[in-house]
N, C-alpha and C. Protein backbone atom coordinates (compact mmCIF):
# COMPACT_ATOMS: atom_id res chain seq x y z
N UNK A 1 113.08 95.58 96.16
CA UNK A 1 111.64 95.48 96.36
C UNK A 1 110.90 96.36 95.36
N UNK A 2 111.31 97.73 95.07
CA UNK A 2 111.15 98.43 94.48
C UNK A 2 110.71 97.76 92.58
N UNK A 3 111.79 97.33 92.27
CA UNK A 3 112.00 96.59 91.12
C UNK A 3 111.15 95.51 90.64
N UNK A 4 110.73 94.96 91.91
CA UNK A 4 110.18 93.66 91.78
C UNK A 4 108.52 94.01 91.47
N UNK A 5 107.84 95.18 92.38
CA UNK A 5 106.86 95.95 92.15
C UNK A 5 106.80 96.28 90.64
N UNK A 6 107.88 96.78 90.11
CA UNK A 6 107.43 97.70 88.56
C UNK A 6 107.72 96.63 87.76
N UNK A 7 108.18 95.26 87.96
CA UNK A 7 108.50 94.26 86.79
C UNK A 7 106.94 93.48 86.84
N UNK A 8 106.35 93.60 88.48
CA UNK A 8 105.06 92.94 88.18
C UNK A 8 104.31 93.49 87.89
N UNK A 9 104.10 95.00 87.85
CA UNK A 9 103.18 95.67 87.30
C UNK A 9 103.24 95.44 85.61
N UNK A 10 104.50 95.22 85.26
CA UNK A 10 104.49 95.46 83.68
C UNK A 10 104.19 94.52 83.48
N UNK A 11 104.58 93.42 83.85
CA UNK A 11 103.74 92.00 83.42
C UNK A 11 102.34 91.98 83.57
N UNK A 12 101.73 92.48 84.47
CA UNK A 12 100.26 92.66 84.56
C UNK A 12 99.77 93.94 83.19
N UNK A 13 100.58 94.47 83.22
CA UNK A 13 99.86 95.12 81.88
C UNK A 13 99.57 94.83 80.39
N UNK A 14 101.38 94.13 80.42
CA UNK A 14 100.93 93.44 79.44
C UNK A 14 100.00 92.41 78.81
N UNK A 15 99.80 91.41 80.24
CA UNK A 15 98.69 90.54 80.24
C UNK A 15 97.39 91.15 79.71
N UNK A 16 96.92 92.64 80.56
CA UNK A 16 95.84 93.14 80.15
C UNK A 16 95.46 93.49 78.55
N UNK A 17 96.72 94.06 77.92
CA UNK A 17 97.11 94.09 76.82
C UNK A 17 96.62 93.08 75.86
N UNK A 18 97.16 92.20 76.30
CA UNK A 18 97.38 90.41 75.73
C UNK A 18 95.70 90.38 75.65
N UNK A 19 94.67 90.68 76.18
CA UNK A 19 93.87 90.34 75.94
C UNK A 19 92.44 90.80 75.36
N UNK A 20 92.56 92.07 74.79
CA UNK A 20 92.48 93.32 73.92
C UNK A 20 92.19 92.67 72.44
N UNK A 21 90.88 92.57 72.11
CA UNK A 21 90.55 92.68 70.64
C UNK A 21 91.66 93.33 69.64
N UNK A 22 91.21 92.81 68.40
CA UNK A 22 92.54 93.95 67.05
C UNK A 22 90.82 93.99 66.24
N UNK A 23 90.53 93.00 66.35
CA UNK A 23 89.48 93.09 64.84
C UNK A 23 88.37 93.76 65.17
N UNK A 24 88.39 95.23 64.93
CA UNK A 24 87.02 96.40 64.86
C UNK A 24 85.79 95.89 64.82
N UNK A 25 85.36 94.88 64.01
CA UNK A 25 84.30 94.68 63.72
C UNK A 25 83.33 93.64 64.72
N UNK A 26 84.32 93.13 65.40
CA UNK A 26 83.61 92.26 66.75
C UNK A 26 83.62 93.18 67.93
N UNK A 27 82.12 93.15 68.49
CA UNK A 27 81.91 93.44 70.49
C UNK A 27 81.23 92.93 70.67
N UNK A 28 81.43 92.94 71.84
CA UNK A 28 80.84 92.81 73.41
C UNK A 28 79.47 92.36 73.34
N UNK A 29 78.79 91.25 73.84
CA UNK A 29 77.10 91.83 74.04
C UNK A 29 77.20 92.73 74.82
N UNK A 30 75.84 93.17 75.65
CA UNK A 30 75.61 94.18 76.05
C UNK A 30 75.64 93.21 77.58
N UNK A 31 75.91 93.96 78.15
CA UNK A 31 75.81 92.88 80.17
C UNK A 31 75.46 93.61 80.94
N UNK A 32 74.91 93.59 81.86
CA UNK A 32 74.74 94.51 83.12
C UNK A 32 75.95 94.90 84.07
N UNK A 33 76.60 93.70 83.70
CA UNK A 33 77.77 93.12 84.58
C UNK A 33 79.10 94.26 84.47
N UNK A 34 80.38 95.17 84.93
CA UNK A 34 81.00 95.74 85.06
C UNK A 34 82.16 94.94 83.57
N UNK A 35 82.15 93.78 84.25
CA UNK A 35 83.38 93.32 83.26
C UNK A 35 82.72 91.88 82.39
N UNK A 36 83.49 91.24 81.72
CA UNK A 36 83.47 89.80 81.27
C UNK A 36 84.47 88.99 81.97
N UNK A 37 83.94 88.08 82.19
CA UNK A 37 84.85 86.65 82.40
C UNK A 37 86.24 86.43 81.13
N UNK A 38 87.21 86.00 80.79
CA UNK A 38 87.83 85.79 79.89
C UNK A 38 88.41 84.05 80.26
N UNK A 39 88.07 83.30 79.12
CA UNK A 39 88.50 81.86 79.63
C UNK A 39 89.86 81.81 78.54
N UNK A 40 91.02 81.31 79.53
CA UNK A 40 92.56 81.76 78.93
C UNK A 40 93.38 80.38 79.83
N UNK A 41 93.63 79.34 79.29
CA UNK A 41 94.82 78.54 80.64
C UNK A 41 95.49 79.17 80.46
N UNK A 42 96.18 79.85 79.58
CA UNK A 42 97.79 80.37 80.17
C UNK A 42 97.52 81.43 81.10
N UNK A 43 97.52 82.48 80.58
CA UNK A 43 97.26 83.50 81.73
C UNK A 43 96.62 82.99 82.90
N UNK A 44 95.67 82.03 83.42
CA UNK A 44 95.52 81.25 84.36
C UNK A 44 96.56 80.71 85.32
N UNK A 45 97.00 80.05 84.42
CA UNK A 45 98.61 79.19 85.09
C UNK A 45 99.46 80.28 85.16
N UNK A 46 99.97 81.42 84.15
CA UNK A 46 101.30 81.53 84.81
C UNK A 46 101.07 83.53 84.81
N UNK A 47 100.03 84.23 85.45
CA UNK A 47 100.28 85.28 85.31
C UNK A 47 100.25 85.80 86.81
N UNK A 48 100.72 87.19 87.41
CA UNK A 48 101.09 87.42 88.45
C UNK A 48 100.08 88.13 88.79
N UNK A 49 99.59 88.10 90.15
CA UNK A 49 98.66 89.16 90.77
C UNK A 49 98.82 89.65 92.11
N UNK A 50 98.69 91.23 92.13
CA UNK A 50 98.88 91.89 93.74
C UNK A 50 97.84 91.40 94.51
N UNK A 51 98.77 91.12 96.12
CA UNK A 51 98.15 90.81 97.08
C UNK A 51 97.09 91.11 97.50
N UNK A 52 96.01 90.58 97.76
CA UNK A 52 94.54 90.82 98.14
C UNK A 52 93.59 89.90 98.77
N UNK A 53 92.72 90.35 99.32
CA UNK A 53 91.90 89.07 100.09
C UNK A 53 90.61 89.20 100.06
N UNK A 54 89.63 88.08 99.38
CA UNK A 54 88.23 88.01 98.86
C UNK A 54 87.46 88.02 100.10
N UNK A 55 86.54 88.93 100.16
CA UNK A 55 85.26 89.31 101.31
C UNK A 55 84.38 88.53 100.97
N UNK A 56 84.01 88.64 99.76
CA UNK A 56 82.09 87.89 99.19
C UNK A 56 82.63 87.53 98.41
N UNK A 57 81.29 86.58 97.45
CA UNK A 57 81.73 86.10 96.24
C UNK A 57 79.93 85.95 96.13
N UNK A 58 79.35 86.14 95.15
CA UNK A 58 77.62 86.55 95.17
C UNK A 58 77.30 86.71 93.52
N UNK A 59 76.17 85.77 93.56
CA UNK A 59 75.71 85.85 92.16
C UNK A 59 74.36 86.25 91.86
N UNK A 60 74.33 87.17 90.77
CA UNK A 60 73.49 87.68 90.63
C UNK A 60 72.86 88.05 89.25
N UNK A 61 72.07 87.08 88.72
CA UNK A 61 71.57 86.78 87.43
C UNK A 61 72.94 86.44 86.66
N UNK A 62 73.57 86.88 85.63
CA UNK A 62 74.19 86.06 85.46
C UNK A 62 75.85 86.70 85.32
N UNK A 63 76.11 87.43 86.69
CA UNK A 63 77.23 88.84 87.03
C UNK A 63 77.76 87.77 88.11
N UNK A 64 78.98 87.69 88.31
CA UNK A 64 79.49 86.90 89.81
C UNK A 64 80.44 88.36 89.89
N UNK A 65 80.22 89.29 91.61
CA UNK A 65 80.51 89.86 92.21
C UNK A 65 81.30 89.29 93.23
N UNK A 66 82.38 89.91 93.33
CA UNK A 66 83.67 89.66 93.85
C UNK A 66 84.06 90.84 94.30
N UNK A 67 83.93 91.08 96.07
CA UNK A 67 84.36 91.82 96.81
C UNK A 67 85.68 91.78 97.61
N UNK A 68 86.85 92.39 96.93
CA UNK A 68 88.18 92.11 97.47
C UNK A 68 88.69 93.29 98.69
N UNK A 69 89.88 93.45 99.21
CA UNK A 69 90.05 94.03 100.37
C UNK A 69 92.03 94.33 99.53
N UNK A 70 92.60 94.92 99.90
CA UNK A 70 93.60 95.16 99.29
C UNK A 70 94.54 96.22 100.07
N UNK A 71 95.56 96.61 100.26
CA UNK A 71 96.71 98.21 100.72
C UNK A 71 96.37 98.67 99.29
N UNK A 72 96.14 100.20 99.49
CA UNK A 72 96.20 101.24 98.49
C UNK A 72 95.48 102.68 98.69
N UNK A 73 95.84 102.93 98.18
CA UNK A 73 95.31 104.26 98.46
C UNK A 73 93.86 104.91 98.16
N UNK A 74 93.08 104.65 97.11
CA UNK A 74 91.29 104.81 97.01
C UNK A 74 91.06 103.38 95.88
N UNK A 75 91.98 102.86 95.83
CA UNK A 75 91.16 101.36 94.92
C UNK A 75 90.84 102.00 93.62
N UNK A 76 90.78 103.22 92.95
CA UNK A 76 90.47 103.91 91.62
C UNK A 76 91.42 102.91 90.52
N UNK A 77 92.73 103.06 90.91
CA UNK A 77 93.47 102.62 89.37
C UNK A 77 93.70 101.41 89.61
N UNK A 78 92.80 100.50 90.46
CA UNK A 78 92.82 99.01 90.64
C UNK A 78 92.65 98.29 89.07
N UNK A 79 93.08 97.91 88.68
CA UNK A 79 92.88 97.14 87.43
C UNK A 79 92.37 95.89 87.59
N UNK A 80 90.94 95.10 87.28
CA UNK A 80 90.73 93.66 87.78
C UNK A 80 90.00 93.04 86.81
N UNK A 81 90.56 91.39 86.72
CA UNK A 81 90.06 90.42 86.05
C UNK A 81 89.63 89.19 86.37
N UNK A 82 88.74 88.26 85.72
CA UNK A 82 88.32 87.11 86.60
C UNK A 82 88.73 86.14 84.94
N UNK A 83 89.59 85.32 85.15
CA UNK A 83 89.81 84.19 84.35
C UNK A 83 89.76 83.06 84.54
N UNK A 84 89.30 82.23 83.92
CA UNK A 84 88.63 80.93 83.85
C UNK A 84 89.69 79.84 83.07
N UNK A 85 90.05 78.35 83.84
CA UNK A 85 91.42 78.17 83.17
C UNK A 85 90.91 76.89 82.12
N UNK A 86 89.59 77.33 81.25
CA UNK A 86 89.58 76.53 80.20
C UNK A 86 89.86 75.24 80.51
N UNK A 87 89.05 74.32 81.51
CA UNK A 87 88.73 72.99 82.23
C UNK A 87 87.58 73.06 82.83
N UNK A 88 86.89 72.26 82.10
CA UNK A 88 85.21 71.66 82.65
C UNK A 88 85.27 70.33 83.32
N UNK A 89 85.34 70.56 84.73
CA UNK A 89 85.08 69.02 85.29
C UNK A 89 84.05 68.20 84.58
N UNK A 90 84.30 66.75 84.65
CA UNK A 90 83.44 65.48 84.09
C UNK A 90 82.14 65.51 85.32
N UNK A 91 81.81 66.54 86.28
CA UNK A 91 80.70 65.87 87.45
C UNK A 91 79.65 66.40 86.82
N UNK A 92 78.43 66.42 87.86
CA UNK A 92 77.28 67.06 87.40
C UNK A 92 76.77 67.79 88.61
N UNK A 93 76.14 68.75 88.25
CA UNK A 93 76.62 69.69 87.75
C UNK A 93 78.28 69.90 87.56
N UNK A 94 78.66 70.47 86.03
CA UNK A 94 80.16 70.45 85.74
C UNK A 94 80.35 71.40 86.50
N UNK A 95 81.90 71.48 86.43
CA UNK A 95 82.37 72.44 87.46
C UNK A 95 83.52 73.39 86.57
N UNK A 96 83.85 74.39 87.06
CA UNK A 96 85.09 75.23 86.37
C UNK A 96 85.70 75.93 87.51
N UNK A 97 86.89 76.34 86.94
CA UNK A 97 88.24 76.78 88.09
C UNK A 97 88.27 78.41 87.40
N UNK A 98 88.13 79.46 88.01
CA UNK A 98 88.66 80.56 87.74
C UNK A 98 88.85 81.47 88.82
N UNK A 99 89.96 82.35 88.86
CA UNK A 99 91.17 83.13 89.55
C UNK A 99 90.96 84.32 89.21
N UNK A 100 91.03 85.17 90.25
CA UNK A 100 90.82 86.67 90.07
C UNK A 100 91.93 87.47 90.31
N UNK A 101 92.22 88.21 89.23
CA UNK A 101 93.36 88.84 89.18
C UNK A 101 93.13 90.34 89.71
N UNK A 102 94.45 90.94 90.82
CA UNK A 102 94.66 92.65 90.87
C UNK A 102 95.11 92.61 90.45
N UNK A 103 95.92 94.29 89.37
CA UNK A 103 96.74 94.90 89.39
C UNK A 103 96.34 95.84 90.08
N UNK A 104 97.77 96.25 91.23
CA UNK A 104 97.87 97.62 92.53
C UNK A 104 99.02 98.29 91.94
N UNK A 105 99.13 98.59 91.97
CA UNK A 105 100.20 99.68 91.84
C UNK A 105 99.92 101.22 92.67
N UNK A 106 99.47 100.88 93.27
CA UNK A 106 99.51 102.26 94.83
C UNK A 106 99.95 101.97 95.47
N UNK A 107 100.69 102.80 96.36
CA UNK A 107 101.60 102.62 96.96
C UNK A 107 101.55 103.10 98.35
N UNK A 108 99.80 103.29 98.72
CA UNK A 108 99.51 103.61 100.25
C UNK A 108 99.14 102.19 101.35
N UNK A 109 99.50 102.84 101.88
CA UNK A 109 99.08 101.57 103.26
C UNK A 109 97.97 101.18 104.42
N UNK A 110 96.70 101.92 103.78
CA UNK A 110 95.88 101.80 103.26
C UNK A 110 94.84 100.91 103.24
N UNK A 111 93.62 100.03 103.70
CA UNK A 111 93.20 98.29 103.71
C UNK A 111 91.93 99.27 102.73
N UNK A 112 91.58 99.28 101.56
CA UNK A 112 90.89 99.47 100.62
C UNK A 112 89.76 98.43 100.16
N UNK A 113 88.61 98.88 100.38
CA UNK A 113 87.65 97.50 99.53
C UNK A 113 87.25 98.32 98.68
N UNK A 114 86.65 96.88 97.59
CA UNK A 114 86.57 97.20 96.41
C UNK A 114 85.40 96.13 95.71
N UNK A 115 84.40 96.20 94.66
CA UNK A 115 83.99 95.10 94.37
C UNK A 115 83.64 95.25 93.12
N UNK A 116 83.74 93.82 91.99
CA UNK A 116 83.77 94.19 90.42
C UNK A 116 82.79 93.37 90.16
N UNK A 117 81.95 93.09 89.25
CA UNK A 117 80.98 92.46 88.36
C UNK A 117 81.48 91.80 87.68
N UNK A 118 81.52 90.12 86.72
CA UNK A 118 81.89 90.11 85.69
C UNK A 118 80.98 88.87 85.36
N UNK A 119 80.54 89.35 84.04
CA UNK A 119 79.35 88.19 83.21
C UNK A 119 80.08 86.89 82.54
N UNK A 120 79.31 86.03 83.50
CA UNK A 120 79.72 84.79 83.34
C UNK A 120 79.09 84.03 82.09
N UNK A 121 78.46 84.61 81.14
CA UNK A 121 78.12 84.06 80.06
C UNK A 121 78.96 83.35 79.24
N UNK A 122 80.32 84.31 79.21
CA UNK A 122 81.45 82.78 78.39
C UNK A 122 81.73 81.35 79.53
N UNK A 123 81.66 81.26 80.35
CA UNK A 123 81.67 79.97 80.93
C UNK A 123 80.41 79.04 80.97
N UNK A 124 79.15 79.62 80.28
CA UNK A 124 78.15 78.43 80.72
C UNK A 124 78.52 77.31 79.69
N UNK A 125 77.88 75.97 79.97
CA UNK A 125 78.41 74.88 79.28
C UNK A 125 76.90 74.50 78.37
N UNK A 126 77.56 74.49 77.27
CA UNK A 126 76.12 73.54 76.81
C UNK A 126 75.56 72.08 77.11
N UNK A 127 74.46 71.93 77.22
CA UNK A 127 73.63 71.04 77.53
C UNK A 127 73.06 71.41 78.68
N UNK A 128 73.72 72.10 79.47
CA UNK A 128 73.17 71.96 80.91
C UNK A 128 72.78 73.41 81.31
N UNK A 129 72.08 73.59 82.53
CA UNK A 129 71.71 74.99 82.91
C UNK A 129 72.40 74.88 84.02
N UNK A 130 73.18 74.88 84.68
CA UNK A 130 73.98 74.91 85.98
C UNK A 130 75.37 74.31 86.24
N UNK A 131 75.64 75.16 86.50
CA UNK A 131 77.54 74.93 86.86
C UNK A 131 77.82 75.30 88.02
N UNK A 132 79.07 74.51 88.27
CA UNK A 132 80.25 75.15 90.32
C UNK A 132 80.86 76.41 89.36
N UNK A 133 81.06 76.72 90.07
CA UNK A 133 82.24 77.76 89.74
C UNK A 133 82.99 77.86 91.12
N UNK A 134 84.17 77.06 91.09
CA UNK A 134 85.56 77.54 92.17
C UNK A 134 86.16 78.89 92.23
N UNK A 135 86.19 79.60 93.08
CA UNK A 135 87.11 80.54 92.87
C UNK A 135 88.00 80.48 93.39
N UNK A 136 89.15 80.80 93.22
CA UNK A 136 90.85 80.23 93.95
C UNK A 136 91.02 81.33 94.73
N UNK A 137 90.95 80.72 95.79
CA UNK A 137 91.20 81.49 97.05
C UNK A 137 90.01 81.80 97.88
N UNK A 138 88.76 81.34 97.37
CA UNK A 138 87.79 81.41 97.96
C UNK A 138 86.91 80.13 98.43
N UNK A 139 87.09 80.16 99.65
CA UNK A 139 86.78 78.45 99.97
C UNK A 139 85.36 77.83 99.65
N UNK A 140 84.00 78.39 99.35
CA UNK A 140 83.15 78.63 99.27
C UNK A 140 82.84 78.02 97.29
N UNK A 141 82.16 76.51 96.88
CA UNK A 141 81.91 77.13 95.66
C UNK A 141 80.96 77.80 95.21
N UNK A 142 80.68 78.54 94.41
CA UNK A 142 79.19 78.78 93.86
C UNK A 142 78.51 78.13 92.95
N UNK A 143 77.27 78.05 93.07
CA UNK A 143 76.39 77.35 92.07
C UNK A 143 75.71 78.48 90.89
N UNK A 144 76.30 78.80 89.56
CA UNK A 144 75.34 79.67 89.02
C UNK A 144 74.90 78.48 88.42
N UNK A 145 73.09 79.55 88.13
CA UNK A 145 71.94 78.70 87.19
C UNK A 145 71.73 79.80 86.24
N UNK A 146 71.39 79.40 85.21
CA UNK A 146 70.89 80.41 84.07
C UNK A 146 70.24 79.55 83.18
């Protein structure tokens, strides 16, 4: 059990890794938002995430807040991401699929909440001002407008 914990943690790091600028000369706009969205199918389809369970899901200009619940000990070295698996439904308003990733690696027992920001500006679609956004595991879709 032990093992299985530190092989998924390293895979989760590396993922985080994996998705880390090289070229200096490109950033970030500026967001209100805590994090960015990152739109990736692979890491979508095949990357691993610690157990957790979504409270809210709330949008707010153009930040989707995601309040999770988790075992750990203060939620500090929670590591979290929201990825988008690069598929725009054909409906209208289009729709998109994205999955929110933990990394835990604490090891208290513990029911911890926690909640992250992340600017949904790489998912809007052109032509249109409004999209679903699914979140996996959250039964609920949302409608952002911008």
């Amino acid at each position: 059990m032990k093992y299985s914990k530190m092989i998924m943690a390293l895979v989760c790091v590396a993922l985080f890794l994996n998705m880390q600028c090289d070229d200096e000369g490109m950033s970030l706009p500026e967001s209100n938002c805590a994090s960015f969205a990152a739109i990736d199918s692979y890491t979508y389809g095949n990357s691993a995430t610690s157990s957790y369970t979504i409270n809210n899901v709330s949008i707010n200009e153009d930040c989707l807040a995601i309040e999770v619940s988790a075992t750990g000990c203060d939620g500090n070295t929670w590591g979290m991401q929201l990825v988008d698996s690069d598929v725009v439904s054909e409906s209208n308003p289009p729709e998109r699929f994205v999955k929110f990733f933990l990394i835990n690696t604490e090891d208290c027992l513990a029911v911890v909440d926690r909640a992250r920001s992340f600017d949904l500006t790489p998912l809007q679609v052109e032509g249109v001002n409004e999209i679903i956004i699914n979140v996996d595991e959250y039964s609920e879709p949302i409608t952002y407008t911008y």
